[in-house]
Protein backbone atom coordinates (compact mmCIF):
# COMPACT_ATOMS: atom_id res chain seq x y z
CA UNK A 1 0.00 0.00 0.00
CA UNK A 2 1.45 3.64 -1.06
CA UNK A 3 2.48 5.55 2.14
CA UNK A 4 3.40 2.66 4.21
CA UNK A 5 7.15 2.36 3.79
CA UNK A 6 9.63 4.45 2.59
CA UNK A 7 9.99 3.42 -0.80
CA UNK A 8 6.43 3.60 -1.49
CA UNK A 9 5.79 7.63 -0.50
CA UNK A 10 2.45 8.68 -0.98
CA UNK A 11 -0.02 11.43 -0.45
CA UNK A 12 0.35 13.28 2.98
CA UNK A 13 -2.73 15.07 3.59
CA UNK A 14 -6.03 16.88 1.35
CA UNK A 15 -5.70 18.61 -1.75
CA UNK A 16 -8.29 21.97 -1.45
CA UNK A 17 -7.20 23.39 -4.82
CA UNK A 18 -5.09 23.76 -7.68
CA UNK A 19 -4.53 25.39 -10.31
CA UNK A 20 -1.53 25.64 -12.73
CA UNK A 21 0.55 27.69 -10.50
CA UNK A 22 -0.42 26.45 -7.03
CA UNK A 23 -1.34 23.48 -4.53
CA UNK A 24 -3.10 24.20 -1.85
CA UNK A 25 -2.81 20.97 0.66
CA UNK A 26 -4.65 20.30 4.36
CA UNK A 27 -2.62 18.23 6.50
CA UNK A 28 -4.28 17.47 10.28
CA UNK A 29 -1.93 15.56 12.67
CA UNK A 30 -3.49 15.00 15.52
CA UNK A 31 -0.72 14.74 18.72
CA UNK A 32 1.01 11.29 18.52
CA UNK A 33 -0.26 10.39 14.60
CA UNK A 34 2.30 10.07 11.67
CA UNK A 35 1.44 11.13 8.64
CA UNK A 36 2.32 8.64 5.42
CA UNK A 37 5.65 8.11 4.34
CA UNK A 38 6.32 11.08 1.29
CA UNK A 39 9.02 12.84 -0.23
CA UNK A 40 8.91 16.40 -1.48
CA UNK A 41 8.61 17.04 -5.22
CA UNK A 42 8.42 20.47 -5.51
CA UNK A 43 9.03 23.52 -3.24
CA UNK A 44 6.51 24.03 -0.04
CA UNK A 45 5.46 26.80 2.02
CA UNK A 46 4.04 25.74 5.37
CA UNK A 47 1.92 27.24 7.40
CA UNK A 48 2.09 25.72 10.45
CA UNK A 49 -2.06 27.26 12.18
CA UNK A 50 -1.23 25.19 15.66
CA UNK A 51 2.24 24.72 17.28
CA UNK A 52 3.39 22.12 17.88
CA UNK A 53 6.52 19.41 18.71
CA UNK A 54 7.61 16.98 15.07
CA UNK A 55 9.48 14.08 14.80
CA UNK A 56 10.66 13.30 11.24
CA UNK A 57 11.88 9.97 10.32
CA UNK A 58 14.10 9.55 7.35
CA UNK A 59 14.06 6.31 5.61
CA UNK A 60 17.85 5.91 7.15
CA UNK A 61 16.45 6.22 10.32
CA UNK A 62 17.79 9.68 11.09
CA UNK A 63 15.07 11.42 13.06
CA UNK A 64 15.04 15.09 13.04
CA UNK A 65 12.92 16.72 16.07
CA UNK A 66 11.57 20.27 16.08
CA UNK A 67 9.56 22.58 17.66
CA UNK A 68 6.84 25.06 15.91
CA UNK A 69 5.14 28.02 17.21
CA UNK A 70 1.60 28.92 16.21
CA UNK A 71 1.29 30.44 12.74
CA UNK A 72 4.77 29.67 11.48
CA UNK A 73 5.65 29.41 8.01
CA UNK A 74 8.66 27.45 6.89
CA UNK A 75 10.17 27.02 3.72
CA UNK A 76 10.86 23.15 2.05
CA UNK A 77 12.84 22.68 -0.85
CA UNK A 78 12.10 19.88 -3.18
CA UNK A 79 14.10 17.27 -3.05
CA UNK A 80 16.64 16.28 -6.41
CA UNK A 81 16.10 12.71 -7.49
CA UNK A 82 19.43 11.43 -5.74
CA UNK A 83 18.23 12.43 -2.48
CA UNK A 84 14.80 10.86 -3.21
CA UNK A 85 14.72 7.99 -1.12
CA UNK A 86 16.97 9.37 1.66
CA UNK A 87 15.07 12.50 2.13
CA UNK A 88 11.38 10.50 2.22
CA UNK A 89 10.07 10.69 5.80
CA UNK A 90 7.49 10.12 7.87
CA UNK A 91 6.21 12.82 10.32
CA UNK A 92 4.71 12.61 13.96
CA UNK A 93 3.09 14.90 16.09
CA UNK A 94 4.80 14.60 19.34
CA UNK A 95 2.47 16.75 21.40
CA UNK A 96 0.44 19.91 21.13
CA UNK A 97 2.27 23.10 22.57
């Protein structure tokens, strides 16, 4: 199943609209949920409405955790093909702030 594993990313969260500049995604993690497995393709803005603690897992087990503070917005690059499968991860909510 796509999203399970590493080398099977798949969608992280709702698409609310698109057109042929823009995506416009929802993602809700509740506290303690992961997200599925996914890379990033192209560039992303978050906007981050409710702080909160992450825990990213790479697929080489690096874990990367941070902290976010109501209404931040981040910047993602997309990830080059050689980086692909080392850069796909799998986010968790570690706890509301």
């Amino acid at each position: 199943m796509i999203g399970t594993t590493p080398d099977k990313p798949g969608p992280q969260e709702t698409l609310l609209f698109e057109n042929e500049r823009v995506r416009i995604w929802e993602l809700v993690l509740p506290p303690g949920e992961a997200c599925n497995w996914h890379t990033h393709s192209e560039d992303h803005i978050l906007i981050i409405v409710d702080g909160a603690s992450t825990e990213a897992t790479l697929a080489n087990d690096e874990v990367h955790r941070s902290s976010h503070p109501d209404f931040e917005i981040c910047y993602v690059p997309k990830v080059v093909m050689e980086q692909k499968l080392h850069e796909t991860c799998l986010l968790t909510a570690r706890f509301e702030n």
